[in-house]
C-alpha atoms as a PDB file:
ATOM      1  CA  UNK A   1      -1.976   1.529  33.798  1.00  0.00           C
ATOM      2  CA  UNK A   2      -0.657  -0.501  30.639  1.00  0.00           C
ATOM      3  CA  UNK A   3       1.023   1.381  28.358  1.00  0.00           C
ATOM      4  CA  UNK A   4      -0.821   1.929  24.973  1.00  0.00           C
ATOM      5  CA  UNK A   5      -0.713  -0.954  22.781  1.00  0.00           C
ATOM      6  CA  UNK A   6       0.522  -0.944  19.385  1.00  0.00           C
ATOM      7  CA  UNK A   7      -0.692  -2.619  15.912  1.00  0.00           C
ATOM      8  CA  UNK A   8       2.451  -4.489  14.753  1.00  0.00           C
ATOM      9  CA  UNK A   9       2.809  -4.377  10.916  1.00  0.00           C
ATOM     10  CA  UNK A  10       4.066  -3.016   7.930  1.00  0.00           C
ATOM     11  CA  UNK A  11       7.625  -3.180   6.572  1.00  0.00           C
ATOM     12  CA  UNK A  12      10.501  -1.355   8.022  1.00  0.00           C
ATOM     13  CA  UNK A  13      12.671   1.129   6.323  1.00  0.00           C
ATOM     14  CA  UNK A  14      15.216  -1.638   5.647  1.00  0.00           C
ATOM     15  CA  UNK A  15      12.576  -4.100   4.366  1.00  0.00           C
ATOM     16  CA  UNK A  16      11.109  -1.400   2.148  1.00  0.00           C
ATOM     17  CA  UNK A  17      14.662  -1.325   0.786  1.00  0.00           C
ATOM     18  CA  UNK A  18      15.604  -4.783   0.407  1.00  0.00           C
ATOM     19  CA  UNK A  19      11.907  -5.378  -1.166  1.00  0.00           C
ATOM     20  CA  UNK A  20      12.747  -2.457  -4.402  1.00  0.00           C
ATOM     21  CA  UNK A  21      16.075  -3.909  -4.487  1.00  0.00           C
ATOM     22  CA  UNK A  22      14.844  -7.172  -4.800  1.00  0.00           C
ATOM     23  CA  UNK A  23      12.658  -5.985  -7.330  1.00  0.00           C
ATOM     24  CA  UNK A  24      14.806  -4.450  -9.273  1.00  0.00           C
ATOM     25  CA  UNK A  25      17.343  -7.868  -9.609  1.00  0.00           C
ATOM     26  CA  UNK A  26      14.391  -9.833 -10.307  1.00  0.00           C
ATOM     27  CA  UNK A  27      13.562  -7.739 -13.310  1.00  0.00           C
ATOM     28  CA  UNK A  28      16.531  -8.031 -15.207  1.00  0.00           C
ATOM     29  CA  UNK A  29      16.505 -11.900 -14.548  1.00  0.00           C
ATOM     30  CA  UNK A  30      12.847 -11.837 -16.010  1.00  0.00           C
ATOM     31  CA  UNK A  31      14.091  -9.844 -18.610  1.00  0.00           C
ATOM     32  CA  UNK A  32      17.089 -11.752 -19.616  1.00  0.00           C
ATOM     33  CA  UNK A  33      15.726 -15.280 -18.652  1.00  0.00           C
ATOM     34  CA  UNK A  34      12.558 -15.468 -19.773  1.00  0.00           C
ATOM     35  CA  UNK A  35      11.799 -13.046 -21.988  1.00  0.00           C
ATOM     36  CA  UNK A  36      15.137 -13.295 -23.747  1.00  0.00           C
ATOM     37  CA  UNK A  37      15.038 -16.808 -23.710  1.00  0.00           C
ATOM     38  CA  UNK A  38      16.785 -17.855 -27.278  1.00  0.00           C
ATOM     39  CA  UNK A  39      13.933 -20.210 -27.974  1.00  0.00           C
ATOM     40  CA  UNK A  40      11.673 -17.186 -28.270  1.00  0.00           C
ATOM     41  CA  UNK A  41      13.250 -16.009 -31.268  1.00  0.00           C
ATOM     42  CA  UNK A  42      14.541 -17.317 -35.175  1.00  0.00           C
ATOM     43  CA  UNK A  43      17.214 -19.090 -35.235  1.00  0.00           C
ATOM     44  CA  UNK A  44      17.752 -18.806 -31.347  1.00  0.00           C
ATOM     45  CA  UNK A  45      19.047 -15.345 -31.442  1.00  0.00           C
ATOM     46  CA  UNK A  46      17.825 -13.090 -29.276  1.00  0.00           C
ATOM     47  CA  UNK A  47      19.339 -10.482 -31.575  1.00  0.00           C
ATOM     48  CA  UNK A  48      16.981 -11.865 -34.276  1.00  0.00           C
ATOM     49  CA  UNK A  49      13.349 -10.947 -34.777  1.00  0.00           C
ATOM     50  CA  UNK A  50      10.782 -12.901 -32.285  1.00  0.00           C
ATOM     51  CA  UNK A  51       9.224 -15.778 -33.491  1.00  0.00           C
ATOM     52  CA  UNK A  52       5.925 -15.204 -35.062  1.00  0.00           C
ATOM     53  CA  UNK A  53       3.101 -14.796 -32.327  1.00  0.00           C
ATOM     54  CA  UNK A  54       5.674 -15.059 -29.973  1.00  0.00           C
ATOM     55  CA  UNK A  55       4.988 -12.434 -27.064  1.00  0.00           C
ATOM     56  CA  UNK A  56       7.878 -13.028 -25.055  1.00  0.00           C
ATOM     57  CA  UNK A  57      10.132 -12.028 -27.706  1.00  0.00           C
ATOM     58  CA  UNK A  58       8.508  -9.365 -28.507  1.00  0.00           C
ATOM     59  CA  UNK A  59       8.323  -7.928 -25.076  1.00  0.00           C
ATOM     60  CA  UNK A  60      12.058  -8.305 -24.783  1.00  0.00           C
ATOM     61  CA  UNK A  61      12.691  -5.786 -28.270  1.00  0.00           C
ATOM     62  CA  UNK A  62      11.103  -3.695 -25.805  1.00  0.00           C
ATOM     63  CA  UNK A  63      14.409  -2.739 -24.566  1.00  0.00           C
ATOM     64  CA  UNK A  64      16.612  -1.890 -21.040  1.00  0.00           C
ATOM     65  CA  UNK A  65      13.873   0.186 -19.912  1.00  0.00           C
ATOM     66  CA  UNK A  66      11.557  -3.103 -20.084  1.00  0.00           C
ATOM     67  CA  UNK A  67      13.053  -4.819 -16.902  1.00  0.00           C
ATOM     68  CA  UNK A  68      12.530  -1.494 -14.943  1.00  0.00           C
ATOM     69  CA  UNK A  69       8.897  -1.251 -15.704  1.00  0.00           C
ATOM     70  CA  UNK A  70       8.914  -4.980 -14.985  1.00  0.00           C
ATOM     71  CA  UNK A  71      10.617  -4.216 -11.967  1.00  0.00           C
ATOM     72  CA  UNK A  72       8.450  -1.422 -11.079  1.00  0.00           C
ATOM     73  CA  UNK A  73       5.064  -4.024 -11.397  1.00  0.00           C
ATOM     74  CA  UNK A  74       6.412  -5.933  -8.979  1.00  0.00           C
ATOM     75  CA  UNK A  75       6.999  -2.990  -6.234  1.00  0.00           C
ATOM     76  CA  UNK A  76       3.658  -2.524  -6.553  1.00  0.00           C
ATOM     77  CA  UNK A  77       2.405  -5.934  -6.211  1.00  0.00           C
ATOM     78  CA  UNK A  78       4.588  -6.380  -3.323  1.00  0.00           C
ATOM     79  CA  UNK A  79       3.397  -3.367  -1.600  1.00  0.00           C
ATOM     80  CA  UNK A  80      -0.103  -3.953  -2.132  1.00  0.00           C
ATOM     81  CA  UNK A  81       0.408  -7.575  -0.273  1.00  0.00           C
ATOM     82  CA  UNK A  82       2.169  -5.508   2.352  1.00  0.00           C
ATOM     83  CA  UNK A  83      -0.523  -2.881   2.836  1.00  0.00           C
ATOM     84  CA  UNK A  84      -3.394  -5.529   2.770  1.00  0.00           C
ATOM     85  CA  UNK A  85      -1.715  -7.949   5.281  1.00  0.00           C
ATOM     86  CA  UNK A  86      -1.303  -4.374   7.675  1.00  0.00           C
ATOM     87  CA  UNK A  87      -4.546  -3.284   7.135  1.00  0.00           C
ATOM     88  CA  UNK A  88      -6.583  -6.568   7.343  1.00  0.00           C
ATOM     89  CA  UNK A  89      -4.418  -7.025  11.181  1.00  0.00           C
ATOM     90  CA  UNK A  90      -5.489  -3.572  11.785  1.00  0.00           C
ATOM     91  CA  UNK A  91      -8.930  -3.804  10.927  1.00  0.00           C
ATOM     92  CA  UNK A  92      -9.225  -6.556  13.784  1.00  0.00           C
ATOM     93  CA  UNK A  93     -10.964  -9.755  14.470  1.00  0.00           C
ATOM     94  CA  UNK A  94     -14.694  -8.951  13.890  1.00  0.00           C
ATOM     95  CA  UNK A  95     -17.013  -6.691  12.240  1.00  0.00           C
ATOM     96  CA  UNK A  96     -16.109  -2.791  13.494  1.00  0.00           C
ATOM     97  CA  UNK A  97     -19.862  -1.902  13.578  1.00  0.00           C
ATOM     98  CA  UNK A  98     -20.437  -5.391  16.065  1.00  0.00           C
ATOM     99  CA  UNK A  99     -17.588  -4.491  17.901  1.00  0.00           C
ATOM    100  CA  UNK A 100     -18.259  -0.571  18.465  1.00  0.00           C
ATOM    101  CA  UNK A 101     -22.138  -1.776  19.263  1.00  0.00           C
ATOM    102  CA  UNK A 102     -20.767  -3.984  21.955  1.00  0.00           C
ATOM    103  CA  UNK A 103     -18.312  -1.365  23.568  1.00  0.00           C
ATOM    104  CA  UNK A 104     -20.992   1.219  23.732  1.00  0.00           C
ATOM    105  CA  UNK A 105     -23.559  -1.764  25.464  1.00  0.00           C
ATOM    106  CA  UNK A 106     -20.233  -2.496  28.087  1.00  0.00           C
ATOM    107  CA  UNK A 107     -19.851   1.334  28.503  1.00  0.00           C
ATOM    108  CA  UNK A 108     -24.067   1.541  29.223  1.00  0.00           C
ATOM    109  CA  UNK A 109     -23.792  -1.062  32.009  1.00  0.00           C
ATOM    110  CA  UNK A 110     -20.548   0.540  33.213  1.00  0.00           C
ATOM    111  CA  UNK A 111     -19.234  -2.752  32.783  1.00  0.00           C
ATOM    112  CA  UNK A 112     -15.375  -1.851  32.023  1.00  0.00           C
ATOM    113  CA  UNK A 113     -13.451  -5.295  32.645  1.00  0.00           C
ATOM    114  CA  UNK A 114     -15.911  -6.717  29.658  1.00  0.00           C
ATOM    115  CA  UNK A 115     -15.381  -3.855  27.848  1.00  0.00           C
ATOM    116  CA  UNK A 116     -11.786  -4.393  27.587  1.00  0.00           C
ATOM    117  CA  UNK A 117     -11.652  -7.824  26.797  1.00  0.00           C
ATOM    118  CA  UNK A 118     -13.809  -7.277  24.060  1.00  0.00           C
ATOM    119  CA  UNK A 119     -11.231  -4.843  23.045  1.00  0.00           C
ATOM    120  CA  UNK A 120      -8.816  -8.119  23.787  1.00  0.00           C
ATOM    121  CA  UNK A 121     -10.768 -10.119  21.660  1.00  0.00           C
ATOM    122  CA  UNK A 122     -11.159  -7.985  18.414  1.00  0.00           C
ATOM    123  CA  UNK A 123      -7.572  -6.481  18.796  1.00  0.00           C
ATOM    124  CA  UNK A 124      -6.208  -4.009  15.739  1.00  0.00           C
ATOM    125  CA  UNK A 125      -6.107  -0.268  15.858  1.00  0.00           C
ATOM    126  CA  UNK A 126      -9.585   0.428  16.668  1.00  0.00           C
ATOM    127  CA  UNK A 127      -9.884  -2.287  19.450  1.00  0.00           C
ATOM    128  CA  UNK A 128      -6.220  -0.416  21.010  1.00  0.00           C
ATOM    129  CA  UNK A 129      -7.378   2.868  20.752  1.00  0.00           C
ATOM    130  CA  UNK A 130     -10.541   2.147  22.384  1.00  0.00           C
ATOM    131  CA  UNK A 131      -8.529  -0.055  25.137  1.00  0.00           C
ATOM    132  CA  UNK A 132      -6.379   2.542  25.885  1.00  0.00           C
ATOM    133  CA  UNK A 133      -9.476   5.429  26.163  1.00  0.00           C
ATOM    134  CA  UNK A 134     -11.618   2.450  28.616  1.00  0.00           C
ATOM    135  CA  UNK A 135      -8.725   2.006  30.812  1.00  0.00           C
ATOM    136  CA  UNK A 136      -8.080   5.604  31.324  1.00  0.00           C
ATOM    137  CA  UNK A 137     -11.831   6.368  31.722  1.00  0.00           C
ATOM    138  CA  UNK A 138     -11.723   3.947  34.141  1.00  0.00           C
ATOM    139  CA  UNK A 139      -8.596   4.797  35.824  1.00  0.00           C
ATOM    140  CA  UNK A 140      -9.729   8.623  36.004  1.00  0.00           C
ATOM    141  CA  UNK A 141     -13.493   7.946  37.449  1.00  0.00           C
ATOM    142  CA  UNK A 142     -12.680   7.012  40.800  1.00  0.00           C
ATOM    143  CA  UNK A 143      -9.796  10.058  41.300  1.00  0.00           C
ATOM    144  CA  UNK A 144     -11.155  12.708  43.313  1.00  0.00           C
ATOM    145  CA  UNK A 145      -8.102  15.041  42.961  1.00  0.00           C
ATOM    146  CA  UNK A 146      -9.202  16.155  39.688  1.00  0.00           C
ATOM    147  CA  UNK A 147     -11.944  18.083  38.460  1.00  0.00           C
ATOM    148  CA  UNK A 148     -14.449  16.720  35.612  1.00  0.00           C
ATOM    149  CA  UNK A 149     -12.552  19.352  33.344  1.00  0.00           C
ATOM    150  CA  UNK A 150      -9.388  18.121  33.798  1.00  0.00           C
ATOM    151  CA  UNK A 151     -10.707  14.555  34.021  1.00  0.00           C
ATOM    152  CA  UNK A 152     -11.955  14.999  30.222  1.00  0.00           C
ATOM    153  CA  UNK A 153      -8.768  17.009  29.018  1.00  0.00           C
ATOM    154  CA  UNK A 154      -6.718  13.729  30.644  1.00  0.00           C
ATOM    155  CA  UNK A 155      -8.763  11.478  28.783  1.00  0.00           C
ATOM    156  CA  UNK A 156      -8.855  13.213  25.540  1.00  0.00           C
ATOM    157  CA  UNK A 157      -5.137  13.447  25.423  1.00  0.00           C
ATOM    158  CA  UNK A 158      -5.219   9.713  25.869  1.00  0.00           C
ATOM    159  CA  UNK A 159      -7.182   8.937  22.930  1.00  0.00           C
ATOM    160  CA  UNK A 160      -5.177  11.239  20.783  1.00  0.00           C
ATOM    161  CA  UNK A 161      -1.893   9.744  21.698  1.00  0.00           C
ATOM    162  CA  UNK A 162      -3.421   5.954  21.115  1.00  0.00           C
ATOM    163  CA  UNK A 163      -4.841   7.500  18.124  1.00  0.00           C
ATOM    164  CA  UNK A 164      -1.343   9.128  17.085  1.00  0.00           C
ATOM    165  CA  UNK A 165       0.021   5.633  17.457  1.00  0.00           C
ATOM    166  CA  UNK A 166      -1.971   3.719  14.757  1.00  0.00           C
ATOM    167  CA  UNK A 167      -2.135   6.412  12.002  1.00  0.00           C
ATOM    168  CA  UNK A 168       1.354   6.299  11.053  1.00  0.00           C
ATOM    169  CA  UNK A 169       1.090   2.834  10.747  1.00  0.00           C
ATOM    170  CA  UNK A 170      -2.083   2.382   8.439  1.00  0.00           C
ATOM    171  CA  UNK A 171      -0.714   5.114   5.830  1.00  0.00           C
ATOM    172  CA  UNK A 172       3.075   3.430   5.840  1.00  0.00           C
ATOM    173  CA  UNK A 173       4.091   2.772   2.573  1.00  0.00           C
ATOM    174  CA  UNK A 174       1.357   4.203   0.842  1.00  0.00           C
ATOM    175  CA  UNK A 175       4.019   6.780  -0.843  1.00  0.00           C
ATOM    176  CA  UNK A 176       5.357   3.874  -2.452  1.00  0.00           C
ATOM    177  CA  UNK A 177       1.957   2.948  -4.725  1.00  0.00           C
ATOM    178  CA  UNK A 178       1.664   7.247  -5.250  1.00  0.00           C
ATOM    179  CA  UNK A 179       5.241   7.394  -6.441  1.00  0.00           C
ATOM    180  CA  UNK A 180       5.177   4.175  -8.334  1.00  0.00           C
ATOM    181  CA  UNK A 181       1.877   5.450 -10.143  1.00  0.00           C
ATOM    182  CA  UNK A 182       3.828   8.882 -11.331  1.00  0.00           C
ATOM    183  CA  UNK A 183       7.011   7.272 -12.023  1.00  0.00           C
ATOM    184  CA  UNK A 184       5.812   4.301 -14.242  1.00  0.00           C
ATOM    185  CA  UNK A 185       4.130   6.534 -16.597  1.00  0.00           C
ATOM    186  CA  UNK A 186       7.608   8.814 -16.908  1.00  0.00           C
ATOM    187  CA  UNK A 187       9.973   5.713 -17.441  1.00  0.00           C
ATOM    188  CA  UNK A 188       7.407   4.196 -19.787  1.00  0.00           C
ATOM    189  CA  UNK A 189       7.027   7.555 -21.768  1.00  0.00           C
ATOM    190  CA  UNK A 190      11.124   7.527 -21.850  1.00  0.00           C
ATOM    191  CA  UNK A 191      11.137   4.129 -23.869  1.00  0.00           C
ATOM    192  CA  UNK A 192       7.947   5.059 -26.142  1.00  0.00           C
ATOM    193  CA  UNK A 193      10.426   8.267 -26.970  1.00  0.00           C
ATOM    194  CA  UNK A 194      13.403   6.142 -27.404  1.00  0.00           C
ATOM    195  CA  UNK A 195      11.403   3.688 -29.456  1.00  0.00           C
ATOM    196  CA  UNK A 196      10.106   6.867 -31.869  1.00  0.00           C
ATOM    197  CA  UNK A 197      13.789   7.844 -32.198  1.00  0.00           C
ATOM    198  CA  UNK A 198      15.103   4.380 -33.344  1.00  0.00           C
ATOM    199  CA  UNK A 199      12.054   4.495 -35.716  1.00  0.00           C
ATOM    200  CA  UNK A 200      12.800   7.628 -37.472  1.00  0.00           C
ATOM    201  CA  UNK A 201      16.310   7.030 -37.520  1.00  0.00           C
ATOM    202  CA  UNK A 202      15.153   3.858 -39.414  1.00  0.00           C
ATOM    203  CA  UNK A 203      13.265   5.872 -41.720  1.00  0.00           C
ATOM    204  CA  UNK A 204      16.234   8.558 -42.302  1.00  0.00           C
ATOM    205  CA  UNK A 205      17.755   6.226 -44.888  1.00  0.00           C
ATOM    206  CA  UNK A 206      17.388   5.914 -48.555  1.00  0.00           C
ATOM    207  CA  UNK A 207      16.204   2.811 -47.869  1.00  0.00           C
ATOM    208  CA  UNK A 208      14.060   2.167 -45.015  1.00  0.00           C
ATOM    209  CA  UNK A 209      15.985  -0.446 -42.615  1.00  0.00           C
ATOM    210  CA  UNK A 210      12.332  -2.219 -42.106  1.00  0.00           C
ATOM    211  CA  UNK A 211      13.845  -4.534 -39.147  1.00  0.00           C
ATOM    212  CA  UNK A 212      15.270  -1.597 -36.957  1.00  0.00           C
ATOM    213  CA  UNK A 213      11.437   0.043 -38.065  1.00  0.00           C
ATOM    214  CA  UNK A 214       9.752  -2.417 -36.238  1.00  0.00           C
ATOM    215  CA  UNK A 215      12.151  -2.695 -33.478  1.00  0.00           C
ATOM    216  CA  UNK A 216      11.779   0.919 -33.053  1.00  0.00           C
ATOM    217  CA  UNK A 217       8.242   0.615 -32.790  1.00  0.00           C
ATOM    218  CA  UNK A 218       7.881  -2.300 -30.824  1.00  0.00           C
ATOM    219  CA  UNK A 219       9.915  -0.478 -28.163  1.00  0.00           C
ATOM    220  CA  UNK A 220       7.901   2.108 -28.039  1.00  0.00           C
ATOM    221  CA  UNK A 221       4.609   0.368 -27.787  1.00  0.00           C
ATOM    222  CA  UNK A 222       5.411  -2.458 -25.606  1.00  0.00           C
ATOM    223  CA  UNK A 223       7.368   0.321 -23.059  1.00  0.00           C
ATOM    224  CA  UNK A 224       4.266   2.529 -23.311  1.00  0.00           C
ATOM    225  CA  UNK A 225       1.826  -0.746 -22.498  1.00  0.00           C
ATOM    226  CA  UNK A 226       3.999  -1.416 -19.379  1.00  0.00           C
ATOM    227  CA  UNK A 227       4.313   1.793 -18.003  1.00  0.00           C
ATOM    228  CA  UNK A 228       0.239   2.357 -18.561  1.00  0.00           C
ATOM    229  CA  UNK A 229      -0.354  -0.846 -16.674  1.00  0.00           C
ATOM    230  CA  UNK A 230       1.957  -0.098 -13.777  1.00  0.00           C
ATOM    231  CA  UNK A 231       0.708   3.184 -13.625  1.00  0.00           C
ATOM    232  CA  UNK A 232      -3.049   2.012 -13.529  1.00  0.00           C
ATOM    233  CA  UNK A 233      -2.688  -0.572 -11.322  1.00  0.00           C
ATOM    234  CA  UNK A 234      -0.587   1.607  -8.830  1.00  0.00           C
ATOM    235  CA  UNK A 235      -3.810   4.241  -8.448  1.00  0.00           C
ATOM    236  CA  UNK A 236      -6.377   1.913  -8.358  1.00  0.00           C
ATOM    237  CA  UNK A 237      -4.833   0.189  -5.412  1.00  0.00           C
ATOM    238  CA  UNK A 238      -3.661   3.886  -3.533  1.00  0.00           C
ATOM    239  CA  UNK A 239      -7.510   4.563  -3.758  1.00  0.00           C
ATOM    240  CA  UNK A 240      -8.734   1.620  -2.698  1.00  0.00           C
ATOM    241  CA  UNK A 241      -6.057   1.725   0.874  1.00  0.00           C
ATOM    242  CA  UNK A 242      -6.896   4.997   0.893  1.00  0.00           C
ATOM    243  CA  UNK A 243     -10.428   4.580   0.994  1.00  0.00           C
ATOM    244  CA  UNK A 244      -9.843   1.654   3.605  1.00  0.00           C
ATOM    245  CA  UNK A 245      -7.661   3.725   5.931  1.00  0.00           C
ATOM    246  CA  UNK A 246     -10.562   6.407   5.800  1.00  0.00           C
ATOM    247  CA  UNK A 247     -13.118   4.289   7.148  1.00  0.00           C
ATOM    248  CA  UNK A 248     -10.900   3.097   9.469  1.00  0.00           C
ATOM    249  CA  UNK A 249     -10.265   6.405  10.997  1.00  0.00           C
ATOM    250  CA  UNK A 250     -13.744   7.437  11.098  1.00  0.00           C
ATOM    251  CA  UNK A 251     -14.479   4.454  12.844  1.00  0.00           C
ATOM    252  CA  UNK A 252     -11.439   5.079  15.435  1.00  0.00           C
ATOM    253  CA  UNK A 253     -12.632   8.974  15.512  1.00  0.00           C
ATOM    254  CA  UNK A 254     -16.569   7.543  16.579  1.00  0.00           C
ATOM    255  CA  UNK A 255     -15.112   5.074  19.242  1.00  0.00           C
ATOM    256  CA  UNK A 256     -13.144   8.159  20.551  1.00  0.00           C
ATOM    257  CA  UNK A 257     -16.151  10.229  20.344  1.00  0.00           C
ATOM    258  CA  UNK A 258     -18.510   8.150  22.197  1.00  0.00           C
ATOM    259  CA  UNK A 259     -16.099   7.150  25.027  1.00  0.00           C
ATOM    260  CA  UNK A 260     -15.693  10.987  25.742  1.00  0.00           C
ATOM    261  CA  UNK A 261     -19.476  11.620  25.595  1.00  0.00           C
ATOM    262  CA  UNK A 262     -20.412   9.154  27.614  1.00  0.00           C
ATOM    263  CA  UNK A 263     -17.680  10.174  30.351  1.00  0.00           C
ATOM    264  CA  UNK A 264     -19.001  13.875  29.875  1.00  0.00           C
ATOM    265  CA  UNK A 265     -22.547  12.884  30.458  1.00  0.00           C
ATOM    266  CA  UNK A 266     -22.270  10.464  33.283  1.00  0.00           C
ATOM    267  CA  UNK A 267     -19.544  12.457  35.749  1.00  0.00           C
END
């Protein structure tokens, strides 16, 4: 027998790694570079006010903890690619419904060699797990050394370890979005609070410093508008994988189902 296939995809530990760091460095150059580009503020001084209507600079009063949350946008924009590259391999060739229609039509007419190259043909998680659970089905049928009990325990346990195989993979990285959802909406509450504090220290005076005012509150808002938006963005797109893997493993959990209820009802 062929030992079970695996769906390739995903990054590795060390790409995961690379990726944040990558992030992270390409953060402060967006911070530095483009939003504290001199010619988006008076008299080219980035210490300066912004120029009027003039986002970037206004972004860039934001703050250190700016190019973080910028940083943190991109992990999740990266990871999302990652996850929807993984899952679209995983998903297969063709339509899942098609494709578990035609296995069950193979498995009718007992027909296992087209059966299997169907599950060639589609390929992904569903299509290996089902490969894996055809080719012991058919490797078991024709032993007479085992009883039909121990037949069906034997082919159980190989759809659970195919099964066991693909799991991990369409979940991988998924921590990443959950953790970048939580930790957007901390960092981004840490510069509205720092923002407050520069405001009221403005305010302390005799005389209201109005420039280190505004500064103050542009920090605050423009940390608390990135950290909202990460945050956002970060759930919405756990959900929707989630969602995806779900229906993925009830379709893997039916294929399973249906090869072992066929086997119990025809040996």
């Amino acid at each position: 027998m062929n030992k079970n296939k695996k769906t390739a995809g995903g990054f590795s530990a060390i790409v995961s790694f690379l990726a944040i760091a990558i992030a992270l460095v390409a953060g402060a150059l967006i911070y530095s570079k483009v939003f504290g580009d001199p010619s988006n503020f008076v008299d080219n001084d980035p210490t300066g006010e912004p120029m009027e209507g003039n986002l970037y600079g206004v972004i860039y009063k934001g703050g250190f903890i700016v190019p973080i949350l910028v940083a943190i946008n991109l992990i999740i924009i990266i990871f999302s690619i990652e996850r929807l590259v993984t899952l679209l391999m995983a998903n297969g060739k063709g339509n899942t419904d098609k494709f578990i229609a035609s296995i069950k039509g193979h498995m009718d007419k007992k027909d296992f060699k087209a059966a299997i190259a169907q599950c060639d043909k589609q390929k992904g998680s569903l299509a290996n797990v089902v490969r894996a659970g055809l080719e012991k089905y058919e490797h078991i049928s024709g032993d007479a050394s085992l009883t039909k009990e121990q037949k069906l325990e034997s082919l159980k346990k190989e759809l659970e370890e195919a099964t066991s195989l693909e799991l991990p993979m369409l979940s991988k990285n998924l921590a990443v979005l959950s953790t970048s959802a939580s930790v957007a909406t901390l960092i981004g509450l840490i510069g509205t609070v720092l923002g407050m504090i520069r405001s009221f220290a403005a305010m302390s005076k005799g005389s209201p410093d109005t420039a280190a005012l505004a500064t103050g509150i542009s920090e605050a808002l423009i940390n608390t508008a990135f950290g909202i938006t990460a945050s956002t963005l970060a759930i919405i797109l756990y959900n929707f994988f989630s969602t995806k893997i779900d229906t993925m493993t009830y379709s893997i959990d039916e294929a399973s189902f249906t090869i072992v209820q066929d086997f119990s009802s025809t040996n």
